[in-house]
PDB file of N, CA and C in Angstrom:
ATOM      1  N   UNK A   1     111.524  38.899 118.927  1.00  0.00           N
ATOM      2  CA  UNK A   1     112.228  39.178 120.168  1.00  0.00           C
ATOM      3  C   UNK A   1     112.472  37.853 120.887  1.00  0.00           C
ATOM      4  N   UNK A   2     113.523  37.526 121.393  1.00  0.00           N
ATOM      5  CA  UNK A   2     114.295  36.572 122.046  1.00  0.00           C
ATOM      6  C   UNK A   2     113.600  36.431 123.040  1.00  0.00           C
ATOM      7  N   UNK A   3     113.934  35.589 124.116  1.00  0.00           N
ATOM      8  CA  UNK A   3     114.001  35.712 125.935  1.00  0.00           C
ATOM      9  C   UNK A   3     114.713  36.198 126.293  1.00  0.00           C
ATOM     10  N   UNK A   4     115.816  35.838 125.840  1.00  0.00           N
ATOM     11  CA  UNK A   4     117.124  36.321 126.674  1.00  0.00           C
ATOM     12  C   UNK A   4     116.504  38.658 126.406  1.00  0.00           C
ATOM     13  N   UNK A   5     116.474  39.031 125.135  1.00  0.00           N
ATOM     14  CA  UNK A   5     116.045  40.235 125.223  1.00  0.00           C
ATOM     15  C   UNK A   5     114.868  40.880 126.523  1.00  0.00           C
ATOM     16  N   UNK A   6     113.860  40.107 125.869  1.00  0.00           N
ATOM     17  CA  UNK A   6     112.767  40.688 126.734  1.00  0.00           C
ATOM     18  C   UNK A   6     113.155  40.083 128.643  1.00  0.00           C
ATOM     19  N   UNK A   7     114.128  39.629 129.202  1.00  0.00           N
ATOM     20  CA  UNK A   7     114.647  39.825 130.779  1.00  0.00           C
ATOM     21  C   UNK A   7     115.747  40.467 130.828  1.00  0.00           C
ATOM     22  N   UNK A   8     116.286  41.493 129.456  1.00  0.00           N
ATOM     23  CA  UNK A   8     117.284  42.175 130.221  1.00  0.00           C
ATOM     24  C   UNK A   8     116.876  43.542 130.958  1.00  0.00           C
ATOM     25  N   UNK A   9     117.862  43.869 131.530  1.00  0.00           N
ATOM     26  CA  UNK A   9     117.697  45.438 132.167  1.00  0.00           C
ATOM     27  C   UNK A   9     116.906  46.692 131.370  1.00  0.00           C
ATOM     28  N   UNK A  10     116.212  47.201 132.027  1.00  0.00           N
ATOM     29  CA  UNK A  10     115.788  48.285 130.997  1.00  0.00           C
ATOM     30  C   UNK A  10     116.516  49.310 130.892  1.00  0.00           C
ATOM     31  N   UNK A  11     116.829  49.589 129.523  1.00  0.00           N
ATOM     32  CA  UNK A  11     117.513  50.795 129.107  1.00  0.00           C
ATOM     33  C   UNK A  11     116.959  52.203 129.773  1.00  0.00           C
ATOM     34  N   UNK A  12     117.954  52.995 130.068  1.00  0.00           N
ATOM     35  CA  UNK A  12     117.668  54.331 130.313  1.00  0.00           C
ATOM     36  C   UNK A  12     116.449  55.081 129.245  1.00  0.00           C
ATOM     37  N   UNK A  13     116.895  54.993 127.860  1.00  0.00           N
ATOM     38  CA  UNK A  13     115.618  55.156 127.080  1.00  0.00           C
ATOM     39  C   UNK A  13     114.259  54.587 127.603  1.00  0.00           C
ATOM     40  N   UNK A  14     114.057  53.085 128.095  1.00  0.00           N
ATOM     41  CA  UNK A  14     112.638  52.880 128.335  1.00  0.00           C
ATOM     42  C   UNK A  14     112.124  53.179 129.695  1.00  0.00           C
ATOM     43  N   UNK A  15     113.095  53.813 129.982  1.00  0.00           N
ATOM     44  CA  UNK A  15     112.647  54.583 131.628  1.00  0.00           C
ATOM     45  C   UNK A  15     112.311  55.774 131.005  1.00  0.00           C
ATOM     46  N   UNK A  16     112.727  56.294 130.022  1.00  0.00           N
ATOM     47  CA  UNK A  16     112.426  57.473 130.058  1.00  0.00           C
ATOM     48  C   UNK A  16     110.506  57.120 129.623  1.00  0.00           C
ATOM     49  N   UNK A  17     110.693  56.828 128.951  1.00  0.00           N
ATOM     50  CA  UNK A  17     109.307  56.535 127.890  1.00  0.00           C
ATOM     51  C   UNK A  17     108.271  56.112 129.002  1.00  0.00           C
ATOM     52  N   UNK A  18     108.704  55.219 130.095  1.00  0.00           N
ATOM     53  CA  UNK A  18     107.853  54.905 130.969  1.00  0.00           C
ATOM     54  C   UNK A  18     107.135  55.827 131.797  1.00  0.00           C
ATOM     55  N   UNK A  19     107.944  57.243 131.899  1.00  0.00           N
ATOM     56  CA  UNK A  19     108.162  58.063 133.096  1.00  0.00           C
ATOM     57  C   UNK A  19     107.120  59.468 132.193  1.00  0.00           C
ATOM     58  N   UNK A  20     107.238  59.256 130.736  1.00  0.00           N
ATOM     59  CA  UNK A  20     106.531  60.236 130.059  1.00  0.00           C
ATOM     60  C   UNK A  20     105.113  59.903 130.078  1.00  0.00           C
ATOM     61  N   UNK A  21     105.224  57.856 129.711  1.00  0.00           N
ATOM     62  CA  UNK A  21     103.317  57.671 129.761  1.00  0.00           C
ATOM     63  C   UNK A  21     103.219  57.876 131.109  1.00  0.00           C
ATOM     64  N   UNK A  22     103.524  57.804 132.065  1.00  0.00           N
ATOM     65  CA  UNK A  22     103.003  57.852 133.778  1.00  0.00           C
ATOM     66  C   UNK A  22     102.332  59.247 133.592  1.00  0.00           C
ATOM     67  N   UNK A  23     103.476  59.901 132.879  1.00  0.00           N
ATOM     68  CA  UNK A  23     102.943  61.775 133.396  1.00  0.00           C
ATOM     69  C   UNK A  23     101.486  62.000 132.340  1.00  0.00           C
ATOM     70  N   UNK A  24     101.869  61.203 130.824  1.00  0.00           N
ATOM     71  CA  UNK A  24     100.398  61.591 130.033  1.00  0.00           C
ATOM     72  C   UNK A  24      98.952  61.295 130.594  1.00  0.00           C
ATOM     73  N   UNK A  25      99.183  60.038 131.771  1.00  0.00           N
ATOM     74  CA  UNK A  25      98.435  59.330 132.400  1.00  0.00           C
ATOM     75  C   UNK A  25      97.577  59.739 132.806  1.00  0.00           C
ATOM     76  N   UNK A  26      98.596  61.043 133.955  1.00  0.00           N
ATOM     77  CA  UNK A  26      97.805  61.733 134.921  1.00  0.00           C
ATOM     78  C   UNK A  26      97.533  62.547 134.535  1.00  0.00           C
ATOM     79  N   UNK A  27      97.859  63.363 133.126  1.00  0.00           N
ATOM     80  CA  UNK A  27      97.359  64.576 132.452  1.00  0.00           C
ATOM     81  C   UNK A  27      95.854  64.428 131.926  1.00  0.00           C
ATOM     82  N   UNK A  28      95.625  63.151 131.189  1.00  0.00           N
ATOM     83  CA  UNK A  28      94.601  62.292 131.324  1.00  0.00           C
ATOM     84  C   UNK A  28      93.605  62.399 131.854  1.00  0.00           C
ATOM     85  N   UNK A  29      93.885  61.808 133.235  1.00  0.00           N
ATOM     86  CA  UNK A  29      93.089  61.672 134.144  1.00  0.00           C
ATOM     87  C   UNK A  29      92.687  63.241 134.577  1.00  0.00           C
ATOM     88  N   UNK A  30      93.661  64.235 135.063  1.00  0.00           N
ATOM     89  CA  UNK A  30      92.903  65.500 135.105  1.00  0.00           C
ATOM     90  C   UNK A  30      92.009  66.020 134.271  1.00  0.00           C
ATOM     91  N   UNK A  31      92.493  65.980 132.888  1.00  0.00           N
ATOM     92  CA  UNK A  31      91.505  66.487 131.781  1.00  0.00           C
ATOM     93  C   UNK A  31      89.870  65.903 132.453  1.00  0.00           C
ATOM     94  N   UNK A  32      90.062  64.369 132.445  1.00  0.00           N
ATOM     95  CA  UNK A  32      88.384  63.400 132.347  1.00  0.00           C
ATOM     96  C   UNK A  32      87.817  64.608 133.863  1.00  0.00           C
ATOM     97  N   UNK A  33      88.731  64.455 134.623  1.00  0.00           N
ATOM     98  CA  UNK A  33      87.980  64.422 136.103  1.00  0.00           C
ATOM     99  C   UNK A  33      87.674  66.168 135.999  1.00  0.00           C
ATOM    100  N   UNK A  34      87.947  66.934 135.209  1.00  0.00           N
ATOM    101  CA  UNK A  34      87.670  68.565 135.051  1.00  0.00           C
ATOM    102  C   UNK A  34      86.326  68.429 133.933  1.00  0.00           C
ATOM    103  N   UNK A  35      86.231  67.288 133.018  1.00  0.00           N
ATOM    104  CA  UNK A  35      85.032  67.053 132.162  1.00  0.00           C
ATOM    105  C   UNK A  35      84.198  66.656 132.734  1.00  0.00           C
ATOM    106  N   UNK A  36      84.246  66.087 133.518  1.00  0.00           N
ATOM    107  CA  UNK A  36      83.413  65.342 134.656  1.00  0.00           C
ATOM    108  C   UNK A  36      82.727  66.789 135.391  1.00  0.00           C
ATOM    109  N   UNK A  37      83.543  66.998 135.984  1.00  0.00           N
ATOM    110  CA  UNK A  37      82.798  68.458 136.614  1.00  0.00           C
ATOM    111  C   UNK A  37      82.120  69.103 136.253  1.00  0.00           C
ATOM    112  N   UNK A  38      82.472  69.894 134.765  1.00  0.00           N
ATOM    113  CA  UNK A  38      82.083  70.479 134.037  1.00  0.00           C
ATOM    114  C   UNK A  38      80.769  70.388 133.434  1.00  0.00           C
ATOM    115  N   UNK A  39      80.529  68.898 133.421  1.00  0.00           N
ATOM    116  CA  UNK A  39      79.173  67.918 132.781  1.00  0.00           C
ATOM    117  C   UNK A  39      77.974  67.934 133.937  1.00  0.00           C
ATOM    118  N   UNK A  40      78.883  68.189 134.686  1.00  0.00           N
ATOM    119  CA  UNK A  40      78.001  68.025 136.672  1.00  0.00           C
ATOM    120  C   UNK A  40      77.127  69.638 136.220  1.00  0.00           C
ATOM    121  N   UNK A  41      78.244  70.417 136.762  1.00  0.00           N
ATOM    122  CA  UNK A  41      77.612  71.955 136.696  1.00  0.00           C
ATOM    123  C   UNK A  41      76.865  72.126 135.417  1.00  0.00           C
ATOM    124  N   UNK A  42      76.956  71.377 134.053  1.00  0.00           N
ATOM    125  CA  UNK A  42      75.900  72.016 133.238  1.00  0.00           C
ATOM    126  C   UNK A  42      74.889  71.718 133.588  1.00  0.00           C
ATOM    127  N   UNK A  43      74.786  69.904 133.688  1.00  0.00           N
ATOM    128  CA  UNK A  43      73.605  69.645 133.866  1.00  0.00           C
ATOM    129  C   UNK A  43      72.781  70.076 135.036  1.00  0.00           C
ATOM    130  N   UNK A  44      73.468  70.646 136.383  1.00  0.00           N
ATOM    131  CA  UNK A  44      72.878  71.285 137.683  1.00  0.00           C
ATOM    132  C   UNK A  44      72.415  72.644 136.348  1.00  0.00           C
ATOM    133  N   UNK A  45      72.944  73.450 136.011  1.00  0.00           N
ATOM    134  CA  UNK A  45      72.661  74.606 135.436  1.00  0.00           C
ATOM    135  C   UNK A  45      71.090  74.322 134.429  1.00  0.00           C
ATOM    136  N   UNK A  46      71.105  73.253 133.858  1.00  0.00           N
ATOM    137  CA  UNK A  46      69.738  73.304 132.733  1.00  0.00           C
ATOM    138  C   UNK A  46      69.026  72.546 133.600  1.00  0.00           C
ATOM    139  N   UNK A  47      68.904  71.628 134.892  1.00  0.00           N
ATOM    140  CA  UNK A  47      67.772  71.223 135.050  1.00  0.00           C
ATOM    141  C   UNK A  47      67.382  72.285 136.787  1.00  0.00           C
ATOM    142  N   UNK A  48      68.199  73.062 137.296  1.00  0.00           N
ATOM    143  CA  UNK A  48      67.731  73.623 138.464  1.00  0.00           C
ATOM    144  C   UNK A  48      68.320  73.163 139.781  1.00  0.00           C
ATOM    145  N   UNK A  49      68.663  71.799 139.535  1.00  0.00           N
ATOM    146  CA  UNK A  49      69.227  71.223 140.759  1.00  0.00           C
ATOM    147  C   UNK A  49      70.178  70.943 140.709  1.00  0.00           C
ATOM    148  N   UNK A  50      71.327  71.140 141.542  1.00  0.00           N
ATOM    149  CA  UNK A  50      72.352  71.602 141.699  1.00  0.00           C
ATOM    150  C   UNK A  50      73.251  71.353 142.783  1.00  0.00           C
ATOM    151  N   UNK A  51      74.789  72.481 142.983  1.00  0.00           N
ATOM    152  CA  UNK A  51      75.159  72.534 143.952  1.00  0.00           C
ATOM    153  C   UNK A  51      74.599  73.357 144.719  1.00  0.00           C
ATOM    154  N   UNK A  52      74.054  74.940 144.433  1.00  0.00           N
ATOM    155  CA  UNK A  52      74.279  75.763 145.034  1.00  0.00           C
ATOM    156  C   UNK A  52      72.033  76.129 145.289  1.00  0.00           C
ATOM    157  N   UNK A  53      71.383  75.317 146.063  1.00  0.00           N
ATOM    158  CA  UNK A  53      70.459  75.154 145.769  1.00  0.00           C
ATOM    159  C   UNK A  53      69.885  76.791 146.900  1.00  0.00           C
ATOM    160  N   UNK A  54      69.125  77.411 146.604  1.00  0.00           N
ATOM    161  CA  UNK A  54      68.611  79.029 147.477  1.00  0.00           C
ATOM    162  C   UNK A  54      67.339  78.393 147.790  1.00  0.00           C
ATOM    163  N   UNK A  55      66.942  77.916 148.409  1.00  0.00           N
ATOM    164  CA  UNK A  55      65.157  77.445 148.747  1.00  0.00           C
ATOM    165  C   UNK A  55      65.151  78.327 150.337  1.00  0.00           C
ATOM    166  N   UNK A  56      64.028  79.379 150.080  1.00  0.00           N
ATOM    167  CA  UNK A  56      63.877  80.164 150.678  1.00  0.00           C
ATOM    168  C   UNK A  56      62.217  79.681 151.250  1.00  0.00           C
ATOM    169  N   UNK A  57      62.135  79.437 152.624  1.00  0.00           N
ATOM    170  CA  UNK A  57      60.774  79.456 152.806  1.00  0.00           C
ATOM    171  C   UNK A  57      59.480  80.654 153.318  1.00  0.00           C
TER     172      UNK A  57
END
């Protein structure tokens, strides 16, 4: 690849491509941050402590 290539305008194609990784990005990121949760509540679930703690005196 040239110089003169890599400073021209970006093609409509690499907007598109840009605009698809942005969206896989954040699909991504939801997946981790719902695994994340998910990893929270088990481990509250097998060791007792938790979100939802009932301590009754």
């Amino acid at each position: 690849m040239d110089i003169s290539s890599a400073t021209a305008p970006s093609s409509p194609e690499v907007e598109v491509m840009k605009k698809a990784t942005e969206v896989q990005e954040r699909q991504i990121l939801k997946v981790l941050e719902s695994a994340t949760e998910q990893s929270k509540q088990a481990a509250a679930q097998k060791t007792g402590l938790g979100n939802h703690l009932n301590i009754t005196g």
